[in-house]
N, C-alpha and C. Protein backbone atom coordinates (compact mmCIF):
# COMPACT_ATOMS: atom_id res chain seq x y z
N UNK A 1 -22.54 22.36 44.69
CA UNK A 1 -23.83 22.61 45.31
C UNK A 1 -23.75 23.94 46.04
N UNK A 2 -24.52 24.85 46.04
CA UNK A 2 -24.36 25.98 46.42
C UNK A 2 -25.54 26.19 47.60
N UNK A 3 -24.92 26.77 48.89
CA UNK A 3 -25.52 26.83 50.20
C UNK A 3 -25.33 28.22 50.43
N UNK A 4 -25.42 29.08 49.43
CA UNK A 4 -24.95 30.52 50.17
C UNK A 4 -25.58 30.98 51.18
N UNK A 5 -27.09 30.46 51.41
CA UNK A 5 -27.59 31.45 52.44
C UNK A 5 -28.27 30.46 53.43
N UNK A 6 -27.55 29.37 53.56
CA UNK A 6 -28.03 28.39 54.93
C UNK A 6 -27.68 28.62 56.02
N UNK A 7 -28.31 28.08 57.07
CA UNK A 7 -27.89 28.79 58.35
C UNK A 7 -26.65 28.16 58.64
N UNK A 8 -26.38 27.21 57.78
CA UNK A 8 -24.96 26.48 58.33
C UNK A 8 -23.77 27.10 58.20
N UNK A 9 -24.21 27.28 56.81
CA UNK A 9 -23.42 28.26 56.25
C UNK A 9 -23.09 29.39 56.88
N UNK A 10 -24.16 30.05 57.07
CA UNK A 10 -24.43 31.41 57.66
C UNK A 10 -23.04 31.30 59.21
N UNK A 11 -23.88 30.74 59.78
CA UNK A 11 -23.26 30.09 61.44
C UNK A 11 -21.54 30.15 60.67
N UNK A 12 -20.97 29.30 60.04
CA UNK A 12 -20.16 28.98 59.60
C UNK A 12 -18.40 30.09 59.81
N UNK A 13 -18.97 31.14 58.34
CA UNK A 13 -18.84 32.40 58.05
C UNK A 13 -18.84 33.30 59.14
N UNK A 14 -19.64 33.47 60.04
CA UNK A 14 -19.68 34.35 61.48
C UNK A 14 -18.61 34.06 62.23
N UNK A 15 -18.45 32.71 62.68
CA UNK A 15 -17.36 32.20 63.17
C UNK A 15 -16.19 32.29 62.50
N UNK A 16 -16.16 32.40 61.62
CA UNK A 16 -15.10 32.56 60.55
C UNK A 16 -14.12 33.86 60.71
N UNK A 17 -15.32 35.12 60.74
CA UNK A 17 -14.67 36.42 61.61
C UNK A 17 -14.41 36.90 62.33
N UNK A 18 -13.93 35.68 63.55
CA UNK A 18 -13.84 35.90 65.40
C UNK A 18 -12.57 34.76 65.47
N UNK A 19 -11.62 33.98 64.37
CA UNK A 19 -10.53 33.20 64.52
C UNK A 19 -9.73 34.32 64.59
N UNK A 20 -9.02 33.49 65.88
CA UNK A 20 -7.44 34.40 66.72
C UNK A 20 -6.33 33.51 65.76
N UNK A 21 -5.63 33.50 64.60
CA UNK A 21 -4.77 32.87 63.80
C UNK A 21 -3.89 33.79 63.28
N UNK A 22 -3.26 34.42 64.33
CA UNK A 22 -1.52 35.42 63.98
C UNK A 22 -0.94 34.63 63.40
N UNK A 23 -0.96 33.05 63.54
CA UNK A 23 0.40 32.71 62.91
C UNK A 23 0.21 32.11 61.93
N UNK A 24 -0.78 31.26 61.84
CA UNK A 24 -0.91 30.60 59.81
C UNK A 24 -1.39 31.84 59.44
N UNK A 25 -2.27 33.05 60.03
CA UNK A 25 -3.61 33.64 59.02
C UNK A 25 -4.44 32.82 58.61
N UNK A 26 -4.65 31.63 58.63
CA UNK A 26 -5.72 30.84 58.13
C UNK A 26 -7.28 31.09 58.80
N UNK A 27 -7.68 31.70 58.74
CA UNK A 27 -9.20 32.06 59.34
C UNK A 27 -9.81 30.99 58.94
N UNK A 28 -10.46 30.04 60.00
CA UNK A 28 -11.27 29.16 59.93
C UNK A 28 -12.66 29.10 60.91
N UNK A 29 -13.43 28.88 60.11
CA UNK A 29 -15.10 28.81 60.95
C UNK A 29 -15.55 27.62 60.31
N UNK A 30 -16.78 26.49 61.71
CA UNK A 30 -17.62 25.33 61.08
C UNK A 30 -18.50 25.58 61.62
N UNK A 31 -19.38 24.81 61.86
CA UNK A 31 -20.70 25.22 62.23
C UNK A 31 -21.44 23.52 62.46
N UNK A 32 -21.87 22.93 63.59
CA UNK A 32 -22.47 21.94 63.74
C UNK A 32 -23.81 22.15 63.69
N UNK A 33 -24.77 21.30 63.42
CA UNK A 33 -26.40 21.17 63.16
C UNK A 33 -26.14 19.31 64.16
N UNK A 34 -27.17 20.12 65.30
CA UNK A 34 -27.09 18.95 66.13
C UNK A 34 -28.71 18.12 65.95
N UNK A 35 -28.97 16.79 66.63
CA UNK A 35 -29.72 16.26 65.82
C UNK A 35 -31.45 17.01 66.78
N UNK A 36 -30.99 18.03 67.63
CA UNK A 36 -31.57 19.06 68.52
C UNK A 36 -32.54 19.53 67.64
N UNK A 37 -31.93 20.05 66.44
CA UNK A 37 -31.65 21.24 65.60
C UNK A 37 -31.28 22.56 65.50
N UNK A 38 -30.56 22.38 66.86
CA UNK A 38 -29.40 23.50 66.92
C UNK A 38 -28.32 23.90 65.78
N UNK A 39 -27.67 25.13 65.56
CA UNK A 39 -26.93 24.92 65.76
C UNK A 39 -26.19 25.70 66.21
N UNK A 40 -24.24 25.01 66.20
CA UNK A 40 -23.47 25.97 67.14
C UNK A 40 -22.26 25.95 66.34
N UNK A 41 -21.15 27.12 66.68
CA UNK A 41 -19.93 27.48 65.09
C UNK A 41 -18.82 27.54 66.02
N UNK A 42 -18.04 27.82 65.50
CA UNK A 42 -16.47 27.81 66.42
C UNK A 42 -15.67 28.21 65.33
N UNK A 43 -14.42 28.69 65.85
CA UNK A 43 -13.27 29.45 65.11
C UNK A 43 -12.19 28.93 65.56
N UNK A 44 -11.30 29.04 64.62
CA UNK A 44 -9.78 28.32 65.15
C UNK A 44 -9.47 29.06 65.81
N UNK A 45 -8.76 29.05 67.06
CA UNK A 45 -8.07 29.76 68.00
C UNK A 45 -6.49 28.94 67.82
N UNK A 46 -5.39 29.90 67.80
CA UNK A 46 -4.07 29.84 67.62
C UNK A 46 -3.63 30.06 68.61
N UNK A 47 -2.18 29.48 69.23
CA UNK A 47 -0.98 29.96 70.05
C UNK A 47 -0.01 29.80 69.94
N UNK A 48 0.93 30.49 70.09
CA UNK A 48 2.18 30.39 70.12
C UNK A 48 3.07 28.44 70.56
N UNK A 49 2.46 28.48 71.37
CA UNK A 49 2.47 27.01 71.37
C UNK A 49 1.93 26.10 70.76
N UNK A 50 2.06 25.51 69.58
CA UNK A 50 1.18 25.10 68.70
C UNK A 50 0.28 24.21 68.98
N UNK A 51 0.99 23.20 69.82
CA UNK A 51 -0.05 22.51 70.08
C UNK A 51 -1.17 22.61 71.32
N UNK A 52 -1.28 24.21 71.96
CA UNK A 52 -2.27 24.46 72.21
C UNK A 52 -3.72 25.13 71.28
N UNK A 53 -3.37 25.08 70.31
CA UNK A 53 -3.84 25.87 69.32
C UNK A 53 -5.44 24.34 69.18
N UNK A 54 -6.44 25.21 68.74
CA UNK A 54 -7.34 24.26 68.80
C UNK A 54 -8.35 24.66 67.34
N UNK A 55 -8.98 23.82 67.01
CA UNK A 55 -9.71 24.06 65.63
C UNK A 55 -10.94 24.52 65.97
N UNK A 56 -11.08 25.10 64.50
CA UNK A 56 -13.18 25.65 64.40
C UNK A 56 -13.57 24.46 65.02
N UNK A 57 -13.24 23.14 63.95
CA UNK A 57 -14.41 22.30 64.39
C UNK A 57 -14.47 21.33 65.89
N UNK A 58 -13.27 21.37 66.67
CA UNK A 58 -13.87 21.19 68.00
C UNK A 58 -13.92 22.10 68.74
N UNK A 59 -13.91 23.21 68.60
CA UNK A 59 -14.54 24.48 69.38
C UNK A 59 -15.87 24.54 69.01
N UNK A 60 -16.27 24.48 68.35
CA UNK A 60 -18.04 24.11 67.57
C UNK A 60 -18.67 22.86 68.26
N UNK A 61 -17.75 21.76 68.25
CA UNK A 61 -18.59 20.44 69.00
C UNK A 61 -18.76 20.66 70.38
N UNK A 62 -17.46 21.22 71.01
CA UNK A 62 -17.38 21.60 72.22
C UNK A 62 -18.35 22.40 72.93
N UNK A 63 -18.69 23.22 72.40
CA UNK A 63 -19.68 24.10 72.56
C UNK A 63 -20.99 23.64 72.47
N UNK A 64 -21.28 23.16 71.81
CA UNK A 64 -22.19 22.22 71.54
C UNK A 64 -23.10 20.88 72.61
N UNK A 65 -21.78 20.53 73.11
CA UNK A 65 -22.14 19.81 74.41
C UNK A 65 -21.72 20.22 75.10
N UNK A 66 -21.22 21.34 75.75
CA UNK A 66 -21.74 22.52 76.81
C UNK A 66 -22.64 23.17 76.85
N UNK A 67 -23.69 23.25 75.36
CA UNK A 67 -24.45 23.81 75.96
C UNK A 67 -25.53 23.08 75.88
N UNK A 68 -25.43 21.32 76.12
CA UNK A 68 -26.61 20.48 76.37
C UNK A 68 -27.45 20.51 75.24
N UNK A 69 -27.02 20.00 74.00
CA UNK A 69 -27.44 19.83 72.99
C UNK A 69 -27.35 18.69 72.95
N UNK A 70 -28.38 17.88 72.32
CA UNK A 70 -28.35 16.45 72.11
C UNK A 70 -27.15 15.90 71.48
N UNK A 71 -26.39 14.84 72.17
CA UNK A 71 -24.99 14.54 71.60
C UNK A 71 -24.93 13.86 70.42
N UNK A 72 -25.72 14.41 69.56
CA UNK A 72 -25.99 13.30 68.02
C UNK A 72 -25.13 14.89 66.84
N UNK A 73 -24.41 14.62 66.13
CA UNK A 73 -24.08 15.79 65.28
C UNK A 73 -25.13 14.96 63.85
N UNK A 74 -25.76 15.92 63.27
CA UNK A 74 -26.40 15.33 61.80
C UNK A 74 -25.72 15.90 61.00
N UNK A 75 -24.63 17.19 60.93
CA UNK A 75 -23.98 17.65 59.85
C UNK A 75 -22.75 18.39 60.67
N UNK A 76 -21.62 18.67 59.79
CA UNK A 76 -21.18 19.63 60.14
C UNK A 76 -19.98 20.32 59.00
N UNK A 77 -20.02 21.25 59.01
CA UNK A 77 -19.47 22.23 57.58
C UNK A 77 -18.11 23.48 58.62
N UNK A 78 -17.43 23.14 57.62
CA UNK A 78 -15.77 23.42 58.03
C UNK A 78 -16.08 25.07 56.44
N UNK A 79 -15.29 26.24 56.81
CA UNK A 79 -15.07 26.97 55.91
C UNK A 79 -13.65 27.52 55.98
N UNK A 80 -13.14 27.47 54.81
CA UNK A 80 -11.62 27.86 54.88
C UNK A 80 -11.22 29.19 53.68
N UNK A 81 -10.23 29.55 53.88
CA UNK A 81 -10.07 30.81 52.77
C UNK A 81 -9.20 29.88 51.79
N UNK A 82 -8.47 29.00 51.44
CA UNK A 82 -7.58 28.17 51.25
C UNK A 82 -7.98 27.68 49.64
N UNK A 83 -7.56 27.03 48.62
CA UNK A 83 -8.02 26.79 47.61
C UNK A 83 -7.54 25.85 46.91
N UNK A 84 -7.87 24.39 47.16
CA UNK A 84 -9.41 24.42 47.64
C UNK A 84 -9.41 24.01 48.99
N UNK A 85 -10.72 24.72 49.60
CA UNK A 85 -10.48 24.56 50.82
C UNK A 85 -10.54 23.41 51.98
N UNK A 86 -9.87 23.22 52.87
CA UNK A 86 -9.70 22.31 53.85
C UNK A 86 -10.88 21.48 54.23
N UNK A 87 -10.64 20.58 54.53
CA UNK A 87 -11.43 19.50 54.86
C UNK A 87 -11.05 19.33 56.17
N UNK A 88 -11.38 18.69 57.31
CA UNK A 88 -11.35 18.22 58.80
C UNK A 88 -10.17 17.91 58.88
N UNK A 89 -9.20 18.53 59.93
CA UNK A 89 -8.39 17.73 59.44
C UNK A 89 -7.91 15.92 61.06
N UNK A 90 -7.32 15.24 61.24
CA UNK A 90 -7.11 13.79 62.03
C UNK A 90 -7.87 14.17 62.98
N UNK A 91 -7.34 14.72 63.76
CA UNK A 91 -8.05 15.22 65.65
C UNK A 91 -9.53 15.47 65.49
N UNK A 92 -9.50 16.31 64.13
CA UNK A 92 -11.49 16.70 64.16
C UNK A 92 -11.71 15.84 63.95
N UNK A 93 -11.51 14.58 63.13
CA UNK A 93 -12.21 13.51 62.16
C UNK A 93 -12.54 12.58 63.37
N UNK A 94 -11.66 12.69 64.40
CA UNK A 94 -11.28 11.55 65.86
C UNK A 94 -12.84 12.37 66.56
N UNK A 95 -12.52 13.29 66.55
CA UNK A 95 -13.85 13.79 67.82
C UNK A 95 -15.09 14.10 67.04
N UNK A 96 -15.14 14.38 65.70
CA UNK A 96 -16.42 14.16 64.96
C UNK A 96 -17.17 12.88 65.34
N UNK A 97 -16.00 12.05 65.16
CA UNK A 97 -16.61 11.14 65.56
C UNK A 97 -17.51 9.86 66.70
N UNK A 98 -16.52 10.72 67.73
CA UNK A 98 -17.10 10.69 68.94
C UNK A 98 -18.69 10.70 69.46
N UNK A 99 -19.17 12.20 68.67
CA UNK A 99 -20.84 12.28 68.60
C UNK A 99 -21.08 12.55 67.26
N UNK A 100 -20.90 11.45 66.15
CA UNK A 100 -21.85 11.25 65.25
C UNK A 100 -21.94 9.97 64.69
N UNK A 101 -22.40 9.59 63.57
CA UNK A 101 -22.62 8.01 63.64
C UNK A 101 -21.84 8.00 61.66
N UNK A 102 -21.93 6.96 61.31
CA UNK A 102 -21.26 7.17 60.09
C UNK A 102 -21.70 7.50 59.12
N UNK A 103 -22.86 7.73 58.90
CA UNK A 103 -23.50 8.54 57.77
C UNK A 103 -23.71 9.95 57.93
N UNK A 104 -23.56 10.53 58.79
CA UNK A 104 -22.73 12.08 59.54
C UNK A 104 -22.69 12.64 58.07
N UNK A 105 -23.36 13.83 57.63
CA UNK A 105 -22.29 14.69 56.53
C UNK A 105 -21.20 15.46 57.13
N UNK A 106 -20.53 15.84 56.43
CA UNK A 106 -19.29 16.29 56.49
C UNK A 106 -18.66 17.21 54.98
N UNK A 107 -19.12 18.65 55.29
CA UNK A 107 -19.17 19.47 54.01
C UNK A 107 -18.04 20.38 54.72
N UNK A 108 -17.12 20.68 53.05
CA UNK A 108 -16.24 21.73 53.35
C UNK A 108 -15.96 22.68 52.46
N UNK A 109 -15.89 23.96 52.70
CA UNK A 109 -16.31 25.31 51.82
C UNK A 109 -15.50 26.06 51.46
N UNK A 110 -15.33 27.59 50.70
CA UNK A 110 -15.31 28.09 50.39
C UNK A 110 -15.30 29.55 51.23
N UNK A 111 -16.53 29.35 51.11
CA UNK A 111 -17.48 30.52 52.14
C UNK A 111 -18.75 30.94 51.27
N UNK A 112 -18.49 30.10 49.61
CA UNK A 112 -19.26 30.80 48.55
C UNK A 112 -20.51 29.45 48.43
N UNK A 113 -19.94 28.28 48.51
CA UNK A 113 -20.49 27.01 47.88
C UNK A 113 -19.91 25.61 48.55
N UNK A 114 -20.55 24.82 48.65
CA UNK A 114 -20.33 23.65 49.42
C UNK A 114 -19.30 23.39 48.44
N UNK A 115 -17.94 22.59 48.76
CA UNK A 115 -16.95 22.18 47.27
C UNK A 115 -17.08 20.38 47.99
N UNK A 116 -17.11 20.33 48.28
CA UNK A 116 -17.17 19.16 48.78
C UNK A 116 -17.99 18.34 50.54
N UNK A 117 -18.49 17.01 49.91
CA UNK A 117 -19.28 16.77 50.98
C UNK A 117 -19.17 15.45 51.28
N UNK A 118 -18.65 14.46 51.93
CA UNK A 118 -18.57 13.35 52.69
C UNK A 118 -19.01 12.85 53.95
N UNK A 119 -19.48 11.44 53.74
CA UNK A 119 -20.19 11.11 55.29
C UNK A 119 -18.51 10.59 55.82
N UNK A 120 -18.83 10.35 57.01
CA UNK A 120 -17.78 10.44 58.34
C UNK A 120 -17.04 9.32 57.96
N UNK A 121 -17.77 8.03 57.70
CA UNK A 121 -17.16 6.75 57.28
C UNK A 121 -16.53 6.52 55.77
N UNK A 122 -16.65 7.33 55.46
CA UNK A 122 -15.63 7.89 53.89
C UNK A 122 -14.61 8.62 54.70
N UNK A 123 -14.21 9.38 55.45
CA UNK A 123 -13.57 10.14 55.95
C UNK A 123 -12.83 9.54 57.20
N UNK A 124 -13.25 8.78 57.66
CA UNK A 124 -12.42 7.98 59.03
C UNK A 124 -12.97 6.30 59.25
N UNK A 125 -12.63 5.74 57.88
CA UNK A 125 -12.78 3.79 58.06
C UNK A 125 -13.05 2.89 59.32
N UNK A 126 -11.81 3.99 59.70
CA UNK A 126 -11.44 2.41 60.91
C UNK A 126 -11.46 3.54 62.32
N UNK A 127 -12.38 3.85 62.74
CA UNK A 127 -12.96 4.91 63.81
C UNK A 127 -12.23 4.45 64.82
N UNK A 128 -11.13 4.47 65.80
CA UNK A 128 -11.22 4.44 67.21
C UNK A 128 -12.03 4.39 67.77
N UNK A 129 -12.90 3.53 68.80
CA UNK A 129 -14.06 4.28 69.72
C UNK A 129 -14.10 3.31 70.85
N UNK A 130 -15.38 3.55 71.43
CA UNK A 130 -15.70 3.21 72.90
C UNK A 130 -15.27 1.46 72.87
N UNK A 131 -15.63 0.84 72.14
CA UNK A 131 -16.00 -0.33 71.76
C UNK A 131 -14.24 -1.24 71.84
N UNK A 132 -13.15 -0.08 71.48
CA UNK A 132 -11.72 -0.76 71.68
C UNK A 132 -11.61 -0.33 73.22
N UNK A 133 -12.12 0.55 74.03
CA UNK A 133 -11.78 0.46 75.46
C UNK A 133 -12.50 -0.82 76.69
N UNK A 134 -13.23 -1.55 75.60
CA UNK A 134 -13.61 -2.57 76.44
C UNK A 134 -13.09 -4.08 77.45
């Protein structure tokens, strides 16, 4: 399915050219569409310490509810240079899910064409959530 010139897309790709990633090189940008109809993008940021290192796609959610966007995600699209490219990977799939519900899309790119597209509950079964802290 080809999205070349959606704003998701668009959003996506922008973010895509502002990832700090010295050490994979993996340039990554996503882009959330909140149920607002915002939307907001994020870039992987890298560190030397790896596990400070944080992804497009919760720098995108993050942002997102900082900047008081309705906490509902209706989509969100991951772009990778990679082939074929990356999909969400545990930690995003954990906080995707946080603010979206299970029919959530969940598209991952290229930069050229959607290559693939899954709702949240294809992608994370057995969700952690509020409901086990009771």
């Amino acid at each position: 399915m080809s999205i070349t010139q959606t704003p998701l897309l668009t959003a996506a790709i922008e973010a895509q050219r502002q990832a700090y990633a010295p050490y994979s090189t993996k340039l990554i940008g996503a882009s959330v569409l909140w149920a607002d109809g915002h939307i907001t993008s994020g870039c992987n940021i890298e560190n030397a310490s790896y596990g400070a290192t944080v992804c497009a796609e919760r720098v995108a959610i993050w942002k997102g509810i900082s900047e008081n966007h309705l906490r509902q995600i209706k989509e969100i699209l991951v772009v990778s240079p990679a082939n074929p490219p990356w999909p969400p990977c545990g930690v995003c799939r954990q906080v995707i899910s946080e603010f979206a519900h299970p029919q959530t899309l969940i598209h991952w790119s290229d930069g050229l064409s959607v290559i693939n597209t899954k709702t949240l509950i294809e992608m994370l079964p057995e969700t952690f959530n509020s409901q086990f802290l009771k």
